[in-house]
Protein backbone atom coordinates (compact mmCIF):
# COMPACT_ATOMS: atom_id res chain seq x y z
CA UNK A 1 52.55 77.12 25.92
CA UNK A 2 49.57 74.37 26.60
CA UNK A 3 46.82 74.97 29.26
CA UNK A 4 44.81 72.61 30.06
CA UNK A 5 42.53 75.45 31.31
CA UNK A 6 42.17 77.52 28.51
CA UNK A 7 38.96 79.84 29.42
CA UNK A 8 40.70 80.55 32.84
CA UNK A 9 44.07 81.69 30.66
CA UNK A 10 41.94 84.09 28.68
CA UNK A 11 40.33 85.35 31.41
CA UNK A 12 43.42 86.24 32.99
CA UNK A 13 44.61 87.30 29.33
CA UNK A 14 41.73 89.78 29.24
CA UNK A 15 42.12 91.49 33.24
CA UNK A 16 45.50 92.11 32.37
CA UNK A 17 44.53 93.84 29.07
CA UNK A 18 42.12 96.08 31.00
CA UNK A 19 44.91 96.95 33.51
CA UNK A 20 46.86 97.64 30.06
CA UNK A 21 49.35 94.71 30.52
CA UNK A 22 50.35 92.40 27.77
CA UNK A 23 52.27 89.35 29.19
CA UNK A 24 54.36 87.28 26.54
CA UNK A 25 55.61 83.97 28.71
CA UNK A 26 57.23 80.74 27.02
CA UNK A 27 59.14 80.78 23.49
CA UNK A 28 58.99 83.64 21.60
CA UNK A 29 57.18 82.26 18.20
CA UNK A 30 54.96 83.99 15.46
CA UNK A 31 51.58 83.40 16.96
CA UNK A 32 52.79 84.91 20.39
CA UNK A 33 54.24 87.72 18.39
CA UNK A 34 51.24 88.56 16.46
CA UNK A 35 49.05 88.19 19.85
CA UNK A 36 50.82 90.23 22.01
CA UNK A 37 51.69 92.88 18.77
CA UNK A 38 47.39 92.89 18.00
CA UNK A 39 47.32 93.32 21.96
CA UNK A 40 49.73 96.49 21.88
CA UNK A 41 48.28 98.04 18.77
CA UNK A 42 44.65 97.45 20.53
CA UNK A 43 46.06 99.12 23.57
CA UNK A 44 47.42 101.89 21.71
CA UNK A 45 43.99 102.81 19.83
CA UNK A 46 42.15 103.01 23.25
CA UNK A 47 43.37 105.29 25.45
CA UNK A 48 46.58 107.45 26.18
CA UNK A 49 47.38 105.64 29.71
CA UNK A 50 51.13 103.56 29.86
CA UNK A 51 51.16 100.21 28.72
CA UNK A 52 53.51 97.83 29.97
CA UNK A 53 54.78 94.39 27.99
CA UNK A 54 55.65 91.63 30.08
CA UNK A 55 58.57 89.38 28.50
CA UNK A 56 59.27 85.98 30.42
CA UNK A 57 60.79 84.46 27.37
CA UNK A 58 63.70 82.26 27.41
CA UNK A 59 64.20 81.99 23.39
CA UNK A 60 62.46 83.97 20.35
CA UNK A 61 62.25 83.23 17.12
CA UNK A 62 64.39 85.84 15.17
CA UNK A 63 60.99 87.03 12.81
CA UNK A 64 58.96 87.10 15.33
CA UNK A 65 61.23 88.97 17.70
CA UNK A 66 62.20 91.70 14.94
CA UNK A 67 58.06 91.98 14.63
CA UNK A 68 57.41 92.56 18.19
CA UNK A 69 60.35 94.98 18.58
CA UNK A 70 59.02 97.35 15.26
CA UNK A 71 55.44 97.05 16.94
CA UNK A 72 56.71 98.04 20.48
CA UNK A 73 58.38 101.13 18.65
CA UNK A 74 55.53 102.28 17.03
CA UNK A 75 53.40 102.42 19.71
CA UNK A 76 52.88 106.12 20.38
CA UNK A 77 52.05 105.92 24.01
CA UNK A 78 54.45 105.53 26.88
CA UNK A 79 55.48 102.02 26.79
CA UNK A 80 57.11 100.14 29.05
CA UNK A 81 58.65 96.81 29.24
CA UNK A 82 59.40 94.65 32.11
CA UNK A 83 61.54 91.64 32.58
CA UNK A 84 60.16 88.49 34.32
CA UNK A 85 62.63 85.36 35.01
CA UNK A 86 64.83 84.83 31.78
CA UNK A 87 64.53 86.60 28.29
CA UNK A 88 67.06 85.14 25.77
CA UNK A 89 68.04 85.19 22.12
CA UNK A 90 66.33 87.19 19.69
CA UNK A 91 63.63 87.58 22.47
CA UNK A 92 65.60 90.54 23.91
CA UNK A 93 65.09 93.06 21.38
CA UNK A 94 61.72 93.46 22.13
CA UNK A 95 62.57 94.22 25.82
CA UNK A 96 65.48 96.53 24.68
CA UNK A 97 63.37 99.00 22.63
CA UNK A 98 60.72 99.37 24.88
CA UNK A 99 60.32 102.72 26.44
CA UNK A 100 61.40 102.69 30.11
CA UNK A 101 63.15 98.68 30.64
CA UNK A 102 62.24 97.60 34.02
CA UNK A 103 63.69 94.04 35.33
CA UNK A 104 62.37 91.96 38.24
CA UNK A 105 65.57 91.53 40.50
CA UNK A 106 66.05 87.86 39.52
CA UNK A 107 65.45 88.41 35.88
CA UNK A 108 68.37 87.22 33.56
CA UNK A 109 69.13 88.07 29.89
CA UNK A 110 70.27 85.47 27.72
CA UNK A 111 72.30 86.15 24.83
CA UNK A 112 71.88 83.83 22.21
CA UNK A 113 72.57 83.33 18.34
CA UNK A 114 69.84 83.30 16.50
CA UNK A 115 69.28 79.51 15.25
CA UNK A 116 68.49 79.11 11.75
CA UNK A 117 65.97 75.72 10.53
CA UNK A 118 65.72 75.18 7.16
CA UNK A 119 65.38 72.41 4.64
CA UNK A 120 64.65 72.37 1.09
CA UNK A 121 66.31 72.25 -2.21
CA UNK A 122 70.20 73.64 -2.05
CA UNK A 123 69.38 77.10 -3.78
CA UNK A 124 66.89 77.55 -1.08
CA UNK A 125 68.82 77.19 1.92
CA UNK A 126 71.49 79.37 0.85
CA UNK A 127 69.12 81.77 -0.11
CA UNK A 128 67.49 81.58 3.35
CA UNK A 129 71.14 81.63 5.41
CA UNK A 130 71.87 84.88 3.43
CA UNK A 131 68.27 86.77 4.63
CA UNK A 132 68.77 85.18 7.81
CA UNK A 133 72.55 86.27 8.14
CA UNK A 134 70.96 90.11 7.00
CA UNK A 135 68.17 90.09 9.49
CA UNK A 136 70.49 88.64 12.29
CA UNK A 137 73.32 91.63 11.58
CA UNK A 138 69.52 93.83 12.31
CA UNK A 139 69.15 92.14 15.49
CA UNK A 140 72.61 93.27 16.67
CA UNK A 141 73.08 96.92 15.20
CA UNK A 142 69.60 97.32 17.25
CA UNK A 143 70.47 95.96 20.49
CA UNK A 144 73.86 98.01 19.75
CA UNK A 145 71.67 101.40 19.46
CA UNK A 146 69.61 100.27 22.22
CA UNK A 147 72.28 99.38 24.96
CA UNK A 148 75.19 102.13 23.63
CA UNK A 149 77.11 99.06 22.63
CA UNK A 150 79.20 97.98 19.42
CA UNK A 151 77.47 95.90 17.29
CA UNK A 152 80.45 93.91 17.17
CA UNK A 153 80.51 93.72 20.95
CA UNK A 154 76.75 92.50 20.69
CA UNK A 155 77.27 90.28 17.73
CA UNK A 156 80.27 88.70 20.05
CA UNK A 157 77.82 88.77 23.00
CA UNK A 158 75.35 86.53 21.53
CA UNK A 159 77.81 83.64 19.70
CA UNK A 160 79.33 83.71 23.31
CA UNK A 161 75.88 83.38 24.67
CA UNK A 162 76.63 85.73 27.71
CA UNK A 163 74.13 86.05 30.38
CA UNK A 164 73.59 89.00 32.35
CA UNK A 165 71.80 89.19 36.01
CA UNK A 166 70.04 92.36 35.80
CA UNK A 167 72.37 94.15 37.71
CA UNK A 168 74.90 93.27 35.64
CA UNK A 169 72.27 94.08 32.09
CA UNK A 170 71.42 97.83 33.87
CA UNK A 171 75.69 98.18 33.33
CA UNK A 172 75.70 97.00 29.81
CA UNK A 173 72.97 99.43 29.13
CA UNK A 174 70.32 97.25 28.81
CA UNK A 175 68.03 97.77 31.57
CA UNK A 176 67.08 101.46 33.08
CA UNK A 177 65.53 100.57 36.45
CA UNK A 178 65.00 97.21 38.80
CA UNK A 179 61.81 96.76 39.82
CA UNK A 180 62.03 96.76 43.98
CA UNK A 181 58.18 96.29 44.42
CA UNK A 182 54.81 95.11 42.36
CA UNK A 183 53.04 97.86 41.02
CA UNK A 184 50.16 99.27 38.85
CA UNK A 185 51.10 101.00 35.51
């Protein structure tokens, strides 16, 4: 994301911190992984009240996703994650291991492939479709353990890119509760 207004972005950054929110908006990417992960881990070490992770993210990067998701499992106090307008690709897990999975009424899921960039010598890039075939296979037996679903019916889910209203994601097991009102954590 690019704000022109970048003071009044971390100042919003920082009153949702204090009311224990972490919001992760735009593409799912390394730096907003590692910011909202240092913002969990933060909220974790300071106090035993809820925390709640906000995901309005369309895409993910697979890394990135898989680092959020192992952070949102370690946290050790109640966690819980809500969906905002659209989270896609790998940027579902991260929603899907979270603690009690709360979607906005309009929120849709997105299930995408994981895309794969690389470049480089030939060694290298079949070296780098093999880790990225592993860590893909990850994505899905997760999502699988999280939602009660196959990991063949996942793995099919995301090279069909299905998308779910969150009606339709509470019946595949992905979502516990829609959110019928704002409210404090």
């Amino acid at each position: 994301m690019v704000y022109e207004d970048r003071p009044q972005v971390d100042n919003l950054a920082e009153r949702l911190l204090e009311q224990r929110r972490v919001l992760v908006s735009g593409r799912l990417d390394l730096a907003a992984s590692t910011e909202a992960a240092a913002r969990l881990m933060l909220l974790d070490g300071t106090g035993d009240d809820p925390i709640e992770l906000v995901l309005s993210c369309p895409d993910g990067d697979l890394v990135a996703a898989m680092a959020l998701a192992d952070t949102v499992e370690l946290v050790g106090v109640e966690l819980r994650t809500l969906a905002a307008g659209s989270v896609g690709g790998p940027a579902v897990l991260p929603f899907a291991v979270g603690g009690r999975r709360v979607a906005q009424p309009h929120a849709t899921f997105r299930f995408l492939e994981p895309r794969l960039e690389v470049q480089g010598a030939a060694s290298d890039v079949i070296a780098e479709t093999a880790r990225h075939t592993e860590v893909a296979a990850d994505l899905c037996r997760r999502l699988a353990a999280a939602t009660g679903r196959s990991a063949d019916t996942v793995a099919a889910d995301l090279r069909g890119r299905r998308v779910l209203t969150a009606q339709e994601a509470m019946a595949y097991g992905l979502v516990d509760e829609i959110q019928r009102r704002l409210r404090s954590v």
